[in-house]
C-alpha atoms as a PDB file:
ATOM      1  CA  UNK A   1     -13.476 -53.858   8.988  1.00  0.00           C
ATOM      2  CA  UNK A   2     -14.889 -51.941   6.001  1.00  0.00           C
ATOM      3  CA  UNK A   3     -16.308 -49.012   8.031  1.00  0.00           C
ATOM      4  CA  UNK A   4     -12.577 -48.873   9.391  1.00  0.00           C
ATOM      5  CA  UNK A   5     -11.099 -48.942   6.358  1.00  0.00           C
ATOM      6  CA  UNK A   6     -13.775 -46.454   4.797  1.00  0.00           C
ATOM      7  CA  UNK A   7     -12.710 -43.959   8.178  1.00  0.00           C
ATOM      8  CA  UNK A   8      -8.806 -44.492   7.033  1.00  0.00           C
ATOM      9  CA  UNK A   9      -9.596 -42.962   3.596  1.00  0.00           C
ATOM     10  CA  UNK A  10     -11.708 -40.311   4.401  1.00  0.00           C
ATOM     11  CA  UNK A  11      -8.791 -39.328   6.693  1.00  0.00           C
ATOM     12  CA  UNK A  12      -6.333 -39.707   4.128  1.00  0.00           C
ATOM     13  CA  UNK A  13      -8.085 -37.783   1.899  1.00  0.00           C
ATOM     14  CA  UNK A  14      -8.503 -34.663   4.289  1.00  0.00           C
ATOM     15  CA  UNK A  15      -5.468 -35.161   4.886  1.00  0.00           C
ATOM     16  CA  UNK A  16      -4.091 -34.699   1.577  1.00  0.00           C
ATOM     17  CA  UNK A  17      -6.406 -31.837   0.807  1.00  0.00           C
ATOM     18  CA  UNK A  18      -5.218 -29.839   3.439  1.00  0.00           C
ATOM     19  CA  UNK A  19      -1.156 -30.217   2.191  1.00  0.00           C
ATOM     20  CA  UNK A  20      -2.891 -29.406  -0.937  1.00  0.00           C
ATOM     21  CA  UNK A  21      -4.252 -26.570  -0.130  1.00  0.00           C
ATOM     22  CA  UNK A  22      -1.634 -25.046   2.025  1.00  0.00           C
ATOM     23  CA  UNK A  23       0.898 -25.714  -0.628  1.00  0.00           C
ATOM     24  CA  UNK A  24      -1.110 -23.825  -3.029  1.00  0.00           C
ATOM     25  CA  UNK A  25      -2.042 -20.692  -0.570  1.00  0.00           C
ATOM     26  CA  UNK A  26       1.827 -21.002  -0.200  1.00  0.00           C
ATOM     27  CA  UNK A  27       2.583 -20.523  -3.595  1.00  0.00           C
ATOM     28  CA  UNK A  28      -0.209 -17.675  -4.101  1.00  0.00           C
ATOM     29  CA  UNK A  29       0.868 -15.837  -1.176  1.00  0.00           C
ATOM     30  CA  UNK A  30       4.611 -15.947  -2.686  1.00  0.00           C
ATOM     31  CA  UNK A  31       3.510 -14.512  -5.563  1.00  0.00           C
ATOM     32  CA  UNK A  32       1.468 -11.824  -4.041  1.00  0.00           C
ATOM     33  CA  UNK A  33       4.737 -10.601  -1.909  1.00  0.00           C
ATOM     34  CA  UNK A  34       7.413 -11.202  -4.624  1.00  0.00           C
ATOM     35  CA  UNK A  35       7.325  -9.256  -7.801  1.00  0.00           C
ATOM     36  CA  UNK A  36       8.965 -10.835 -10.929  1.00  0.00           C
ATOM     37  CA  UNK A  37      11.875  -9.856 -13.064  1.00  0.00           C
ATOM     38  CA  UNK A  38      10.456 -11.315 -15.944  1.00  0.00           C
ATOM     39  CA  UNK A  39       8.006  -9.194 -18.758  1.00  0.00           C
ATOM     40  CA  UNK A  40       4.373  -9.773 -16.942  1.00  0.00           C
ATOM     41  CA  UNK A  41       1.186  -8.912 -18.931  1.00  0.00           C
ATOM     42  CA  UNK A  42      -1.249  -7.333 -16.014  1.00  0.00           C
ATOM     43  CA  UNK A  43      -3.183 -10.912 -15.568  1.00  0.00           C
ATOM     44  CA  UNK A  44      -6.823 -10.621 -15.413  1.00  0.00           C
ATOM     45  CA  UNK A  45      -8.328 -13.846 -13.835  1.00  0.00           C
ATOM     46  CA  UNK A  46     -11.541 -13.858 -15.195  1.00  0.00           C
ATOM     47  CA  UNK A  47     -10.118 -13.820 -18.798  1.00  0.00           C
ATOM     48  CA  UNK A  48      -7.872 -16.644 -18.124  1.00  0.00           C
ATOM     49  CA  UNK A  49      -8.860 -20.118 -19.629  1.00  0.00           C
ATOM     50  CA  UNK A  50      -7.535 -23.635 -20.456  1.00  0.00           C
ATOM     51  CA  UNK A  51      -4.153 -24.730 -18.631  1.00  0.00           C
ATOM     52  CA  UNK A  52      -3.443 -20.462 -17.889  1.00  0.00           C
ATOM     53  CA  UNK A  53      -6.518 -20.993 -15.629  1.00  0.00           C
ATOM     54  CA  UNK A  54      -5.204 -24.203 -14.161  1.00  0.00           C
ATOM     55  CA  UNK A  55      -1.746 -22.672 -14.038  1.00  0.00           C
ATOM     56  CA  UNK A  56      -2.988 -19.330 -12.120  1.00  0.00           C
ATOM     57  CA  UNK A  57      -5.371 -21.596  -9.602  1.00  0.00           C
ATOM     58  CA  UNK A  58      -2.245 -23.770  -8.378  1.00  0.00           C
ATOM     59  CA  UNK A  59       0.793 -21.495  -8.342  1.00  0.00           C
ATOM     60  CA  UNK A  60      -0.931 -17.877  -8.818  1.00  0.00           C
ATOM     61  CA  UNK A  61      -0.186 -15.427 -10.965  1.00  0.00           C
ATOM     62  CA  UNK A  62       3.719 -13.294 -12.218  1.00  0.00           C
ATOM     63  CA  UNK A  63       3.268  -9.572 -11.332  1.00  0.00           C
ATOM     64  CA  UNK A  64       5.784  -7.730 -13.371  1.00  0.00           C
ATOM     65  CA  UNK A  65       8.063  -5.644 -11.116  1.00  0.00           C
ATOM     66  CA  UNK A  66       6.720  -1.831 -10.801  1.00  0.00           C
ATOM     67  CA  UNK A  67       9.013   0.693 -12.813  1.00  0.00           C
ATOM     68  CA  UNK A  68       8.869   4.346 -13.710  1.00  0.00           C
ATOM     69  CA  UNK A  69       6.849   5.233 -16.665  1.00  0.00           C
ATOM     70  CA  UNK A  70       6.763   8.821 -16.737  1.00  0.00           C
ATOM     71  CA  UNK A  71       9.354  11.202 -14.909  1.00  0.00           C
ATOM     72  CA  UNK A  72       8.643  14.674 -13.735  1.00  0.00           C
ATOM     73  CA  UNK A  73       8.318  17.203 -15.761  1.00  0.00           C
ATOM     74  CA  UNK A  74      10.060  19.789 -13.467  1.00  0.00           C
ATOM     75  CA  UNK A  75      14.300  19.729 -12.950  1.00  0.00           C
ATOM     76  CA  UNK A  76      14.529  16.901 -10.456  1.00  0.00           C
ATOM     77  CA  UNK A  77      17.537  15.402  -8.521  1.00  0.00           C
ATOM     78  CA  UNK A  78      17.499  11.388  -8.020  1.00  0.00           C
ATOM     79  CA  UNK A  79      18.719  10.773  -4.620  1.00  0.00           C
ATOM     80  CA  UNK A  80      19.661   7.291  -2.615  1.00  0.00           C
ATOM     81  CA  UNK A  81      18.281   6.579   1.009  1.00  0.00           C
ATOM     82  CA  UNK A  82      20.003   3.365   2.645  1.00  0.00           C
ATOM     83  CA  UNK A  83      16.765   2.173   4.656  1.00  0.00           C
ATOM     84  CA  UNK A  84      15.860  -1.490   4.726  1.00  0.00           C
ATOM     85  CA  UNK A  85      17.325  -1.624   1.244  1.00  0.00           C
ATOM     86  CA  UNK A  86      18.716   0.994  -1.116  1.00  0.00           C
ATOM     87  CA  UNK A  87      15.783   3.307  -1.564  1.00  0.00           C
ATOM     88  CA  UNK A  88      15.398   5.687  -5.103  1.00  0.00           C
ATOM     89  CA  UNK A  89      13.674   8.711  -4.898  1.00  0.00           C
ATOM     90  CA  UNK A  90      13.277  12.144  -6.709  1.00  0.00           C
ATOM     91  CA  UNK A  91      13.413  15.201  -4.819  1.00  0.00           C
ATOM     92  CA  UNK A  92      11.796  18.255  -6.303  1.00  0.00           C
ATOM     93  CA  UNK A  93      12.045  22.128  -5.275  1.00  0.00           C
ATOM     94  CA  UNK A  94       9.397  24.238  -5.961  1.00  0.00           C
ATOM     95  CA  UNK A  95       9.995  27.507  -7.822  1.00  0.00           C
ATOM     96  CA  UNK A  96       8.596  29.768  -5.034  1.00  0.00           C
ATOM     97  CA  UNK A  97      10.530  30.386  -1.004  1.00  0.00           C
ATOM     98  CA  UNK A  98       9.284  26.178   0.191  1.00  0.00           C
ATOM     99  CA  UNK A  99       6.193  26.487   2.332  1.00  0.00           C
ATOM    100  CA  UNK A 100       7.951  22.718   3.685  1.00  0.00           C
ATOM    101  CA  UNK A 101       8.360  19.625   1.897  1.00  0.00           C
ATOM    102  CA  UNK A 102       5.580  17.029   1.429  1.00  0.00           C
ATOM    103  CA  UNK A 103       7.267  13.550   1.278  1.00  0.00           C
ATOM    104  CA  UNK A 104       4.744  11.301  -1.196  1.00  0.00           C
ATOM    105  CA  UNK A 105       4.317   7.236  -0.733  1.00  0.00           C
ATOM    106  CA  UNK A 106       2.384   5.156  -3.590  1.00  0.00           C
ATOM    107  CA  UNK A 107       0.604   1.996  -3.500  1.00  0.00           C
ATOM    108  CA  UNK A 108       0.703  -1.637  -4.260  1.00  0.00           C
ATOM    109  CA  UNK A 109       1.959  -2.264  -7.563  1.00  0.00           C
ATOM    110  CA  UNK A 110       3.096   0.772  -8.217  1.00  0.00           C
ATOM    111  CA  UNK A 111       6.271   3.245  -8.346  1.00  0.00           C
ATOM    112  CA  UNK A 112       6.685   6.841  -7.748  1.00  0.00           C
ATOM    113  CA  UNK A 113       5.746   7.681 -11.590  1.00  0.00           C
ATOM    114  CA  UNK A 114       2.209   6.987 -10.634  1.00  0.00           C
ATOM    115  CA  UNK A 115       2.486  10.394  -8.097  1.00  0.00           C
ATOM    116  CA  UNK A 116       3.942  12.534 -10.666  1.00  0.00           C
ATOM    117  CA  UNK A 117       0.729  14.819 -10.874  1.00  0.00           C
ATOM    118  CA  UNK A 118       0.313  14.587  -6.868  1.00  0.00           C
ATOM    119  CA  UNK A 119       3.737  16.378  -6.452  1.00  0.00           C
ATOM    120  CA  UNK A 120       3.043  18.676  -9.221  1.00  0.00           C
ATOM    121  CA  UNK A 121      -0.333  19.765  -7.348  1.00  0.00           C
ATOM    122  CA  UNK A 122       2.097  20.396  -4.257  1.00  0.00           C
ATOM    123  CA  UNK A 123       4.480  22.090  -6.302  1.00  0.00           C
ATOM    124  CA  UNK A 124       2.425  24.351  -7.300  1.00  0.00           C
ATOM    125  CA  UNK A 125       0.771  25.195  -3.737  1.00  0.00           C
ATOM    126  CA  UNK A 126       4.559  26.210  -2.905  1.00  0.00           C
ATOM    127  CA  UNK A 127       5.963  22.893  -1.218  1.00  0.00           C
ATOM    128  CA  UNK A 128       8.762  20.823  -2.086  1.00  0.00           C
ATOM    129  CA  UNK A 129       8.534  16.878  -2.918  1.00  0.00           C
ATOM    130  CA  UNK A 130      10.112  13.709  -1.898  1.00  0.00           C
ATOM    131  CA  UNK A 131       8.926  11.202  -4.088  1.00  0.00           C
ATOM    132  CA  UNK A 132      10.102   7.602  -2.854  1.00  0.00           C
ATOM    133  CA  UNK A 133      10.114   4.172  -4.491  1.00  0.00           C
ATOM    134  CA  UNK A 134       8.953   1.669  -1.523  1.00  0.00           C
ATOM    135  CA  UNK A 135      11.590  -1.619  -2.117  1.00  0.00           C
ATOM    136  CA  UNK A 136      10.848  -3.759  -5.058  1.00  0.00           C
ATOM    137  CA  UNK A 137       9.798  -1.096  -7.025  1.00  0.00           C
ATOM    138  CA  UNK A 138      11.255   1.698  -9.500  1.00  0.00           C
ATOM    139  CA  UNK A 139      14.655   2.531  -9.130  1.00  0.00           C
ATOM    140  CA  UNK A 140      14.876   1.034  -5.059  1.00  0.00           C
ATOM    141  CA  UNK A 141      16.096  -2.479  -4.304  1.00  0.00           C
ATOM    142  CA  UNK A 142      14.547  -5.531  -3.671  1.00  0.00           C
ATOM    143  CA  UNK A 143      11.577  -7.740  -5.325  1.00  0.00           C
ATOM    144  CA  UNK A 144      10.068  -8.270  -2.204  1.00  0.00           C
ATOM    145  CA  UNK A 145       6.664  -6.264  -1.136  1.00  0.00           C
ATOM    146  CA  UNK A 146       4.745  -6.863   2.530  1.00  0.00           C
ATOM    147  CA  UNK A 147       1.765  -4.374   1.938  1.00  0.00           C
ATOM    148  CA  UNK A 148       3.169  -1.771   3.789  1.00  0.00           C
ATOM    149  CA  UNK A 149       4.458  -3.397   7.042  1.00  0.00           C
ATOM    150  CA  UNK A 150       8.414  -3.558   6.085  1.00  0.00           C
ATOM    151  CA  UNK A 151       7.591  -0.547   4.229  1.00  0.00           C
ATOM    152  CA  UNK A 152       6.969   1.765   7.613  1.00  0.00           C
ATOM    153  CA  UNK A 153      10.456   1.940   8.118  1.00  0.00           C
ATOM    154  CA  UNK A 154      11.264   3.401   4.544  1.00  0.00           C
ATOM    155  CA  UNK A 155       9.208   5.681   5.406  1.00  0.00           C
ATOM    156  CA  UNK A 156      10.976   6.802   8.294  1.00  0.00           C
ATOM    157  CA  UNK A 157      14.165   6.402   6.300  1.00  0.00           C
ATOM    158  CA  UNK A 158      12.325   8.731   4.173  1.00  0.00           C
ATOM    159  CA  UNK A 159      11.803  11.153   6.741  1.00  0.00           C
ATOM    160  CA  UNK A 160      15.033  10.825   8.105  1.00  0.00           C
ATOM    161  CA  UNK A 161      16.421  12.473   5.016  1.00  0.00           C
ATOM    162  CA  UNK A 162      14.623  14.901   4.754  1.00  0.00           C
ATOM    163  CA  UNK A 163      14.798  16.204   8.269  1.00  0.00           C
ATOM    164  CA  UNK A 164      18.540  15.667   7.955  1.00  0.00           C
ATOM    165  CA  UNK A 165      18.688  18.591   5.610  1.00  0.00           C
ATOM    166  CA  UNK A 166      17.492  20.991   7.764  1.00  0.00           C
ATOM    167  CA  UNK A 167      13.340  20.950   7.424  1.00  0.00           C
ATOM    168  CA  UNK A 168      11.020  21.864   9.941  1.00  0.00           C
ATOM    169  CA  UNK A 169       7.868  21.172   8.342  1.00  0.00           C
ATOM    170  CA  UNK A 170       7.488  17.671   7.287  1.00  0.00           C
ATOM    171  CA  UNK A 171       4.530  16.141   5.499  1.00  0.00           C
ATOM    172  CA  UNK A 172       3.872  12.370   4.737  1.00  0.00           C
ATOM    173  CA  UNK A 173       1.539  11.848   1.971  1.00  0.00           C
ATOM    174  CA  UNK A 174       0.208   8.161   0.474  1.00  0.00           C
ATOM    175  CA  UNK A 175      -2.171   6.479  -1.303  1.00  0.00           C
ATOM    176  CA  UNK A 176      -3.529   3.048  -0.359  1.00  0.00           C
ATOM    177  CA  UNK A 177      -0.303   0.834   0.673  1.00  0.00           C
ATOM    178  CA  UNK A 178       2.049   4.077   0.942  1.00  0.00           C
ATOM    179  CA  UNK A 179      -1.097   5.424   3.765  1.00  0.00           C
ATOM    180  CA  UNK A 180      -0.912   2.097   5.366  1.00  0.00           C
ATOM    181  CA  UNK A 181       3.164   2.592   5.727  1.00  0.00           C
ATOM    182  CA  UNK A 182       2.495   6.168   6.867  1.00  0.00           C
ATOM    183  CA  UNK A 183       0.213   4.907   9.834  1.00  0.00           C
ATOM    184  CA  UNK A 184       2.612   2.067  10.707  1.00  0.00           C
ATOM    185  CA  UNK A 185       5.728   4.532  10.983  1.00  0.00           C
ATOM    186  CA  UNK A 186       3.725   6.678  12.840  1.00  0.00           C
ATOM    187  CA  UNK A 187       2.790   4.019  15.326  1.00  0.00           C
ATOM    188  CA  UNK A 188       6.482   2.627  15.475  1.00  0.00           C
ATOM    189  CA  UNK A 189       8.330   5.781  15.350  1.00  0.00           C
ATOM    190  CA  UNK A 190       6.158   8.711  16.366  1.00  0.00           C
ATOM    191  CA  UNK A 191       7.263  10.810  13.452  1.00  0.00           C
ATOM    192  CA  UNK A 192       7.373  14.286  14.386  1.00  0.00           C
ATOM    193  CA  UNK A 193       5.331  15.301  11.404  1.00  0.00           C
ATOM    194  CA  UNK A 194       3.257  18.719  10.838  1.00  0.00           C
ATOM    195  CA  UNK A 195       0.572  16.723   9.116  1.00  0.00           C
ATOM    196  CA  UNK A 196      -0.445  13.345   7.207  1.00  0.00           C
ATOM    197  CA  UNK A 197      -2.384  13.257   3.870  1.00  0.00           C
ATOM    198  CA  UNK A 198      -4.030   9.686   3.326  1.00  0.00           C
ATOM    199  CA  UNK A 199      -6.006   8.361   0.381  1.00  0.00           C
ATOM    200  CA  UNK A 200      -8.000   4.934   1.185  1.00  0.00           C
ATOM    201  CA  UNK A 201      -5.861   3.239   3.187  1.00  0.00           C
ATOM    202  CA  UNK A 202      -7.418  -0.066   4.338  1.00  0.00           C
ATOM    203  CA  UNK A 203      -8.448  -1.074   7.589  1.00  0.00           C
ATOM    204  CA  UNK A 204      -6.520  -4.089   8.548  1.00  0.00           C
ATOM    205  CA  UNK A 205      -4.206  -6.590   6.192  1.00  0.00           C
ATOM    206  CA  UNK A 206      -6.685  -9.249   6.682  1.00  0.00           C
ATOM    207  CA  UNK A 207      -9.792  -7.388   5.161  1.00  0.00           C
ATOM    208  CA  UNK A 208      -7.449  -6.233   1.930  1.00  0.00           C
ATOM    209  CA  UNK A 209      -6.300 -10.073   1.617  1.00  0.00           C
ATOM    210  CA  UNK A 210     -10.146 -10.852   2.167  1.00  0.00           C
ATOM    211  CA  UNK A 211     -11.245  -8.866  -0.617  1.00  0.00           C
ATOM    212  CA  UNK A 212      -8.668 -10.179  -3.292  1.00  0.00           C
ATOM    213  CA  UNK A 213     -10.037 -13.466  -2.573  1.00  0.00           C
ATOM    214  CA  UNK A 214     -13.302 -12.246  -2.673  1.00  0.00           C
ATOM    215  CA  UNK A 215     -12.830 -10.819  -6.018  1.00  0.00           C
ATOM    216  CA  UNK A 216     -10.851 -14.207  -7.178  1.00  0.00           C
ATOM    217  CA  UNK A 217     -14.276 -15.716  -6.765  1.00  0.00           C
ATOM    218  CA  UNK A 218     -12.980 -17.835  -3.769  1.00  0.00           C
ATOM    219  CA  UNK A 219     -14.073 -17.984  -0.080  1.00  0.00           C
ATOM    220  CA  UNK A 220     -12.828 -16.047   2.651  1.00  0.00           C
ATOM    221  CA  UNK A 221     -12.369 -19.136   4.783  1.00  0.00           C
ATOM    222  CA  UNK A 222     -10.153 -20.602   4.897  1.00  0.00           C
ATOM    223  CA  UNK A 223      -8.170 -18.760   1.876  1.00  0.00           C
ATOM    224  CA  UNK A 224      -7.654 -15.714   3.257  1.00  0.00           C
ATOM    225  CA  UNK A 225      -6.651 -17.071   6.664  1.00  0.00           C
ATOM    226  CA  UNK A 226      -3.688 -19.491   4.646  1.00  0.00           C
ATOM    227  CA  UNK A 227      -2.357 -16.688   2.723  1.00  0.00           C
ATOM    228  CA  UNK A 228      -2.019 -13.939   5.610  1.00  0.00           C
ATOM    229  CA  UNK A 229       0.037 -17.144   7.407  1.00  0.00           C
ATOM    230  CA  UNK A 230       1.935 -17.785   4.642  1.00  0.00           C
ATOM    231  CA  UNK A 231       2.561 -14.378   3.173  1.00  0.00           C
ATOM    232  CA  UNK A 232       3.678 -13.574   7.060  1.00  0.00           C
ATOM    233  CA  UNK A 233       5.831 -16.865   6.946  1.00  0.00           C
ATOM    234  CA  UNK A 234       7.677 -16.058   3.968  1.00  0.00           C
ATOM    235  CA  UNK A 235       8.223 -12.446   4.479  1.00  0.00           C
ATOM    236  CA  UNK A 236       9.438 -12.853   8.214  1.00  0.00           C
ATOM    237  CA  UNK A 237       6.136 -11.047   9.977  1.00  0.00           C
ATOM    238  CA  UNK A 238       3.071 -11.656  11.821  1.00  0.00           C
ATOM    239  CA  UNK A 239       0.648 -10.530   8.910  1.00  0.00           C
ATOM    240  CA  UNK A 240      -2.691 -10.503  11.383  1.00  0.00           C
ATOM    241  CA  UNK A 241      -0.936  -7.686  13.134  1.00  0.00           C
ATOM    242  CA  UNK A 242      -0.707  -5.398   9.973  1.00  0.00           C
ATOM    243  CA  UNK A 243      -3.925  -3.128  11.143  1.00  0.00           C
ATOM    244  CA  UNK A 244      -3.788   0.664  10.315  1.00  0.00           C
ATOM    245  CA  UNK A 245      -6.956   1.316  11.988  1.00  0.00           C
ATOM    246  CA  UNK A 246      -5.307   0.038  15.124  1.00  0.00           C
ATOM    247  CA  UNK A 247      -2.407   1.782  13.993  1.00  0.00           C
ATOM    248  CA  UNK A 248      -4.585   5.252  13.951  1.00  0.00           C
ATOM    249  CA  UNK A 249      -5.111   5.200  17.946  1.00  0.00           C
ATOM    250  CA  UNK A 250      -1.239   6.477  17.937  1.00  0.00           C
ATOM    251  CA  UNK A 251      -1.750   9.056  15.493  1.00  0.00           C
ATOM    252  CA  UNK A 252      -1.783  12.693  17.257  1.00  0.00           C
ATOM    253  CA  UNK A 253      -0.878  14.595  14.452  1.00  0.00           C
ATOM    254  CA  UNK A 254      -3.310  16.779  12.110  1.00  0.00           C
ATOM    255  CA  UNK A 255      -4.504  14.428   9.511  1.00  0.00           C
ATOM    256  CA  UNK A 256      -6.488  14.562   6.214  1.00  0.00           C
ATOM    257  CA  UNK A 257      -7.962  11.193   5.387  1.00  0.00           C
ATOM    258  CA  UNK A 258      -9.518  10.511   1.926  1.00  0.00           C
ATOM    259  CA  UNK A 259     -12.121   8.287   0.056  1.00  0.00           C
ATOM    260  CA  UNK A 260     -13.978   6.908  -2.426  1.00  0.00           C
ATOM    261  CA  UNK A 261     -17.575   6.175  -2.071  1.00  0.00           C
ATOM    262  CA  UNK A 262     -17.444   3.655  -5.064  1.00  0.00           C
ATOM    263  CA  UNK A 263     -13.766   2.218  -3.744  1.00  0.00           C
ATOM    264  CA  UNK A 264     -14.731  -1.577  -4.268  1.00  0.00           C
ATOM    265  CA  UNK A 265     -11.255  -2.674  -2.680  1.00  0.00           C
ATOM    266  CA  UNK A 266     -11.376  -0.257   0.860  1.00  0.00           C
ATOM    267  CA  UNK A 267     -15.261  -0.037   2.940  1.00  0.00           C
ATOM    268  CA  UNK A 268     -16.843   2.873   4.237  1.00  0.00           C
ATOM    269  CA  UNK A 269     -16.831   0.752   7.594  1.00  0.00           C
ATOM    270  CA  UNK A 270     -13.082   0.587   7.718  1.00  0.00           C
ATOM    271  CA  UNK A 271     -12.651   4.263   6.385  1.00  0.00           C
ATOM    272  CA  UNK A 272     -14.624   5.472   9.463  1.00  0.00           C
ATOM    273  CA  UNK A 273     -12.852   2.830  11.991  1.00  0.00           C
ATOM    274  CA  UNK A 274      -9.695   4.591  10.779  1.00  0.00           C
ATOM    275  CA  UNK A 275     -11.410   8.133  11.240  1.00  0.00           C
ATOM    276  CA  UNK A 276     -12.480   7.564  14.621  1.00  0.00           C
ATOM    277  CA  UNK A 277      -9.716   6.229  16.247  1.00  0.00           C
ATOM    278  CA  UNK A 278      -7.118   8.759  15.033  1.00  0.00           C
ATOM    279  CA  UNK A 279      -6.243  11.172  17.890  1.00  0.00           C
ATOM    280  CA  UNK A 280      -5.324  14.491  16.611  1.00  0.00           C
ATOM    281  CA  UNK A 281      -6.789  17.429  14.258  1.00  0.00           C
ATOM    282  CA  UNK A 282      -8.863  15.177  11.395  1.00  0.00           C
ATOM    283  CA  UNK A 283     -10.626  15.701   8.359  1.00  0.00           C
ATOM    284  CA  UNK A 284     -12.496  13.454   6.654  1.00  0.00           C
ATOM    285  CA  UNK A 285     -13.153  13.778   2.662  1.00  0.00           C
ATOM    286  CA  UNK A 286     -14.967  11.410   0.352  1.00  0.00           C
ATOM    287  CA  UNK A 287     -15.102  11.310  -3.371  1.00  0.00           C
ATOM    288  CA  UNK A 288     -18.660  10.114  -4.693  1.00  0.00           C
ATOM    289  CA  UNK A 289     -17.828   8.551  -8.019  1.00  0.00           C
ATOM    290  CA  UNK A 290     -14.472   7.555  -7.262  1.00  0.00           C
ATOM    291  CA  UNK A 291     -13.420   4.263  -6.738  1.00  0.00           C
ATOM    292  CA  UNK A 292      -9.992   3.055  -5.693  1.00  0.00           C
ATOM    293  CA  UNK A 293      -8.134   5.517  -7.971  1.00  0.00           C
ATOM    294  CA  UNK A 294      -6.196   8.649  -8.320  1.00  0.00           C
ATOM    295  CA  UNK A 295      -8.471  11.020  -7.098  1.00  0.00           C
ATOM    296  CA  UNK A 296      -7.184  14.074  -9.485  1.00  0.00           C
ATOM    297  CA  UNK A 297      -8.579  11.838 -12.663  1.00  0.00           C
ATOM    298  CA  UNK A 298     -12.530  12.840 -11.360  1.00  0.00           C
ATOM    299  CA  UNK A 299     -12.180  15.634  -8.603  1.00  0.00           C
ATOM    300  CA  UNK A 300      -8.893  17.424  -9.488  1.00  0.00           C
ATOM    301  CA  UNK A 301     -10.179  20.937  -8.264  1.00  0.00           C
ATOM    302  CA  UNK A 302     -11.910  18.981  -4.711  1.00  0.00           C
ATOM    303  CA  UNK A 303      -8.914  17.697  -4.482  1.00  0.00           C
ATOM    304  CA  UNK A 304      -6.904  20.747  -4.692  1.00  0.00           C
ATOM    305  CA  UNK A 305      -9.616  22.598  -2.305  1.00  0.00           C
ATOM    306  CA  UNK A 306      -9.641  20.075   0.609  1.00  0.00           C
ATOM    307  CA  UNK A 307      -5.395  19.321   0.340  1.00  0.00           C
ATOM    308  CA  UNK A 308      -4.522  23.098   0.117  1.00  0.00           C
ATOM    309  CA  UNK A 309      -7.090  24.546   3.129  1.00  0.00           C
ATOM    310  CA  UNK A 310      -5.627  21.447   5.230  1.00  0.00           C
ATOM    311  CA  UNK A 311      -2.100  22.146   4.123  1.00  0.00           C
ATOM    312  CA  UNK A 312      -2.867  25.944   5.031  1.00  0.00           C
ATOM    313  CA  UNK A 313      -4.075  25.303   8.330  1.00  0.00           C
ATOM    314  CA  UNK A 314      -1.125  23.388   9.954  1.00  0.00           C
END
């Protein structure tokens, strides 16, 4: 009778810490996908202590919602692209006859601010630049973010535009989430595009999710697992599925993929995965001392070298 009893607790208690625990991955993977309107200090969990600590382990931590810090410094015209929401963006002529217009994606927790000096560096090379808010951030709609999976068909929207005003020679550029978007949109829509620029996009959803965790100080199993189901649950989408290295294996196009040998957030396993399975024209550059960063802050002139002899050739 005791043993029984003893069995009915231990079940119990499993039990319980499994609701627990997928109530909290619920919460964390909410907060990962939803930005907040509120005035968020940029958490750092390892400084966090008393009840902030306990706070941040059960119901995760506010991330302020992106906005624009710094606008360009050239005439720009703010334009409106109805995609999945209501998407901002700045378009930007160059000076000189438009060698084509490179159309420029940014990451995670970010806004189009942060790509400023990337469109300047095209500017100045002779192209013309499309720089878009993804939804939830800047100027577009929305407080909702899926890592670049609802974000594929901005980008299309994106290209839509621009091709809807008459250019021929259409290049998608993105760092980290917005290269992730770039691949998927390829691989849904077969973008007619003259060439793709992509810094450190990562190989699937799961390892990206995997290395938050990681860094959290938290297993891999079974948190990672809960939040890619839940994060998928709540945002409508089958989260194991987000893979750009799969996504690469539809990718004919010329493409430029870029690195960071110290990137602690994307591998050099997944950066070759990507390499090897996309189909067209590739080039493959890596940064030695940079890590998962804007690559102009340590190789501005490498940057310029390997973006303007790829942009040259196609």
């Amino acid at each position: 009778m005791k043993k029984s009893r003893f069995g009915r607790i231990i079940l119990w208690t499993l039990f319980v810490l499994i609701v627990l625990l997928n109530i909290i991955s619920a919460f964390h993977a909410y907060k990962f996908t939803h930005f907040s309107d509120k005035q968020v200090a940029r958490a750092n969990e390892h400084q966090l202590k008393g009840m902030d600590k306990i706070k941040t382990l059960f119901f995760g931590i506010d991330m302020a919602r992106p906005v624009d810090f710094a606008m360009p410094a050239q005439h720009y015209e703010t334009v409106q692209i109805q995609s999945n929401v209501k998407l901002e963006a700045w378009s930007i002529k160059t000076d000189s006859t438009a060698k084509g217009t490179v159309i420029i994606f940014h990451g995670y927790r970010a806004s189009k601010s942060a790509m400023v000096d990337r469109s300047d560096e095209f500017l100045k090379m002779g192209y013309n630049t499309l720089l878009v808010d993804f939804m939830g951030s800047g100027g577009s709609e929305g407080m909702e973010t899926t890592i670049g999976f609802k974000e594929a068909e901005e980008v299309k929207a994106a290209y839509d535009y621009v091709a809807s005003k008459g250019e021929k020679h259409i290049y998608l550029f993105g760092t980290s989430m917005g290269s992730a978007s770039i691949m998927k949109a390829m691989n849904d829509y077969q973008l007619n595009a003259a060439g793709l620029m992509l810094e450190c996009p990562f190989g699937s959803m799961f390892k990206t999710v995997s290395v938050r965790v990681k860094m959290m100080g938290l297993h891999t199993f079974p948190t990672a697992y809960l939040l890619m189901f839940w994060g998928g649950l709540e945002n409508g989408f089958w989260a194991f599925s987000h893979n750009p290295e799969d996504y690469a294996k539809s990718i004919k196009v010329p493409a430029l993929l870029m690195w960071g040998e110290a990137d602690e957030r994307v591998s050099r396993a997944e950066t070759d995965k990507i390499f090897e399975h996309l189909q067209g024209e590739k080039t493959l550059k890596t940064f030695p001392l940079s890590k998962h960063e804007d690559y102009l802050l340590k190789y501005k002139a490498d940057w310029e070298n390997v973006v303007s002899k790829f942009l040259q050739a196609h």
